[in-house]
C-alpha atoms as a PDB file:
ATOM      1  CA  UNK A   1       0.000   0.000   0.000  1.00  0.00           C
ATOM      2  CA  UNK A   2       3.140   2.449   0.867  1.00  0.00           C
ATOM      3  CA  UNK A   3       6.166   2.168   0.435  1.00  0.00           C
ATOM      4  CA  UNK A   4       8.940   0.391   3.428  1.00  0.00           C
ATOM      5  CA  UNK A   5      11.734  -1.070   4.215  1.00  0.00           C
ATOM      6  CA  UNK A   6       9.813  -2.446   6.873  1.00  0.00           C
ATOM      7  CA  UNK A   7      11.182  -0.824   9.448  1.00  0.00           C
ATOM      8  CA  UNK A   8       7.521   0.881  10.803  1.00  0.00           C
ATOM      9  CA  UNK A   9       6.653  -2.921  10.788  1.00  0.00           C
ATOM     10  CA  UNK A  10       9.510  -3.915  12.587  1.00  0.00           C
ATOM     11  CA  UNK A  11       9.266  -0.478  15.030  1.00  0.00           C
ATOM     12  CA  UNK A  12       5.868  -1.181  15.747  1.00  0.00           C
ATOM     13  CA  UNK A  13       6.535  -4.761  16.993  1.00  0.00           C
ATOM     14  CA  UNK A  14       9.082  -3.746  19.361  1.00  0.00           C
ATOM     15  CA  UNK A  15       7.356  -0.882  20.574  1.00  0.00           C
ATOM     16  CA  UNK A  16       4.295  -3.089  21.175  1.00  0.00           C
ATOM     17  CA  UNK A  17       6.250  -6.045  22.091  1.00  0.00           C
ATOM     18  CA  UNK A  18       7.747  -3.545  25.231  1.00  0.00           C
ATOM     19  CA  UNK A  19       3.983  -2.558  26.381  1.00  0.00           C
ATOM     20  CA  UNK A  20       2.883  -6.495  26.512  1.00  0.00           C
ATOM     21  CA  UNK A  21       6.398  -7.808  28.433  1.00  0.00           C
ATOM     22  CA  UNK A  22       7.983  -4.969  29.611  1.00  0.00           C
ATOM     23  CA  UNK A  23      11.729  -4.884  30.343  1.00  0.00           C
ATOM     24  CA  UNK A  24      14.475  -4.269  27.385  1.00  0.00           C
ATOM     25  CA  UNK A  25      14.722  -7.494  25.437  1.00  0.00           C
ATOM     26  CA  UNK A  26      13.896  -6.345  21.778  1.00  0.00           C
ATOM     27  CA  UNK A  27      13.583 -10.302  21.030  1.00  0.00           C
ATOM     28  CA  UNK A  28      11.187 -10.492  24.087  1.00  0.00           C
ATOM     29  CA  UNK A  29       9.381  -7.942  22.201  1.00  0.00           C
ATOM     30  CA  UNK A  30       9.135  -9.264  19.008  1.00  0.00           C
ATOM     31  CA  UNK A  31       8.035 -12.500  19.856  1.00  0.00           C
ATOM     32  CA  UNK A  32       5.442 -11.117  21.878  1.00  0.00           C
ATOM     33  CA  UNK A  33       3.728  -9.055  19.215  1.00  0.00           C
ATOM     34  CA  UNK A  34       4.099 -11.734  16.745  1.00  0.00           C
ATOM     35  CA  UNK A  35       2.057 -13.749  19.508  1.00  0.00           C
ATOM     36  CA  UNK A  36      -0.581 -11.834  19.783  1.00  0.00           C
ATOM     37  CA  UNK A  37      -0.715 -11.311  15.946  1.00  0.00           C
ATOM     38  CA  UNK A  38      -1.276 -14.983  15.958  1.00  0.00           C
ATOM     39  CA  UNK A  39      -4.087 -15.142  18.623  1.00  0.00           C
ATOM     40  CA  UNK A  40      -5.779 -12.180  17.192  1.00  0.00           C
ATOM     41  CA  UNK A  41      -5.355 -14.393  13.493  1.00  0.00           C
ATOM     42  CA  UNK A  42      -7.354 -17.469  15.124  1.00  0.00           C
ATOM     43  CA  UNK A  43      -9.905 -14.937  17.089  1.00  0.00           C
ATOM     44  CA  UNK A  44     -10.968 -13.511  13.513  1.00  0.00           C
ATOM     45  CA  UNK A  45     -11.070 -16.690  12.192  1.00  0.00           C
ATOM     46  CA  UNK A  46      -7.771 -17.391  10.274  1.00  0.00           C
ATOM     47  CA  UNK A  47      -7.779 -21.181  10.442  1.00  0.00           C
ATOM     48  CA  UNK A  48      -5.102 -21.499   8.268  1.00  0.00           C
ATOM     49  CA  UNK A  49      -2.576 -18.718   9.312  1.00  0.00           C
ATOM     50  CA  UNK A  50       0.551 -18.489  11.096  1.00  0.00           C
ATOM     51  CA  UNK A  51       2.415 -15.200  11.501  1.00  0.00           C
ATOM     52  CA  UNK A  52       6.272 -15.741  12.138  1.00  0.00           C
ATOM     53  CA  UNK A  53       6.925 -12.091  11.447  1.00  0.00           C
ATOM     54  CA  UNK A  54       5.309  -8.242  11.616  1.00  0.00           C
ATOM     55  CA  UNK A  55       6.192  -7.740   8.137  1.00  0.00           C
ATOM     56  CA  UNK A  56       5.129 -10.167   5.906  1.00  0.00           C
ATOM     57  CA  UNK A  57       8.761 -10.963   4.011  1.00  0.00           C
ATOM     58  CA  UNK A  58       8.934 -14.640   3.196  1.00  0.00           C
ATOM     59  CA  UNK A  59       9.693 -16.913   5.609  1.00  0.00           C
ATOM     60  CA  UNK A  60       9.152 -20.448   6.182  1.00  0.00           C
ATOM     61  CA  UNK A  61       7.394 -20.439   9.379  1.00  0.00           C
ATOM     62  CA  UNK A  62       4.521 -18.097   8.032  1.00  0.00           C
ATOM     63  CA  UNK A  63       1.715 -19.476   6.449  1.00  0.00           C
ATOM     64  CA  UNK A  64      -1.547 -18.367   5.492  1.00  0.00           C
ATOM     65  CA  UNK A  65      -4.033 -19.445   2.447  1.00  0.00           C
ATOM     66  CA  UNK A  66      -5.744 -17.357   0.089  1.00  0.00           C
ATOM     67  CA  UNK A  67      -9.252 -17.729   1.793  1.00  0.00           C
ATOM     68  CA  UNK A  68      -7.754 -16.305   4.673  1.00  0.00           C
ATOM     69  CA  UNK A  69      -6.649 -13.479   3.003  1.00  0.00           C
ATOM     70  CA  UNK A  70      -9.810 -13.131   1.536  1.00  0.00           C
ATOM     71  CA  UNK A  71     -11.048 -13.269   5.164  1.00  0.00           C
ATOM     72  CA  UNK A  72      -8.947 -10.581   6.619  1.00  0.00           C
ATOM     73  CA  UNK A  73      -9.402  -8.084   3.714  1.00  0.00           C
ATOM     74  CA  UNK A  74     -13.080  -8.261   4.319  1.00  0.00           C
ATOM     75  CA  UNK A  75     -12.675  -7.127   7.671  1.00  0.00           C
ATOM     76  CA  UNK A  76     -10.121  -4.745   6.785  1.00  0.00           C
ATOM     77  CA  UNK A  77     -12.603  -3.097   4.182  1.00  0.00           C
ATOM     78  CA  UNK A  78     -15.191  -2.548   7.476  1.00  0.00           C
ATOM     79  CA  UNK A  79     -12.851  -0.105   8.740  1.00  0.00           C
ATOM     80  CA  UNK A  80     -13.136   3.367   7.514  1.00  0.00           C
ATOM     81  CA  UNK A  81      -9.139   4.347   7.940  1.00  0.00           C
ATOM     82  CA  UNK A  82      -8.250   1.091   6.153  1.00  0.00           C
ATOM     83  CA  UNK A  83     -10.625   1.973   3.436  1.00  0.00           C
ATOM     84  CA  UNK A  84      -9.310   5.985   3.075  1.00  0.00           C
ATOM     85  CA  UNK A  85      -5.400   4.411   3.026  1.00  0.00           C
ATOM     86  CA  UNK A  86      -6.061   1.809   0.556  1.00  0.00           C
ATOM     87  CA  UNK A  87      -8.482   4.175  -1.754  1.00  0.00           C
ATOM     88  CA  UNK A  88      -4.663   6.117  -1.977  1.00  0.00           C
END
């Protein structure tokens, strides 16, 4: 949608990852927020996706299918700041 290197993705995680377990361990951090993108995957009903990173780059623990996707765009599209960034 915009352009990155990733690094809001990555900024985001840790800064998240430091409200949820505290302390200074950026891994902590990471792993935390990648954790609770996980449970929030299975809450909206994600069956088939597994997030092993905040950015999306390939890697081989990540895993999703294209009816999830499908899923999580329809959601996405229910939210009016979602809509305004992707209409961009």
């Amino acid at each position: 949608m915009l352009p990155s290197g990733n690094d809001a993705a990555n900024e985001l995680a840790y800064w998240m990852g430091a409200y949820l377990v505290g302390g200074k361990d950026l891994k902590a951090h990471f792993r935390a927020f990648i954790s609770e993108m996980n449970k929030n995957a299975i809450i909206l009903g994600l069956k088939n996706t597994k997030f092993a990173n905040p950015h999306g780059l390939p890697n081989n623990l990540s895993k999703s299918t294209a009816n999830d996707v499908a899923k999580l765009c329809c959601i996405c599209m229910k939210l009016e700041n979602f809509r305004y960034i992707v209409k961009q």
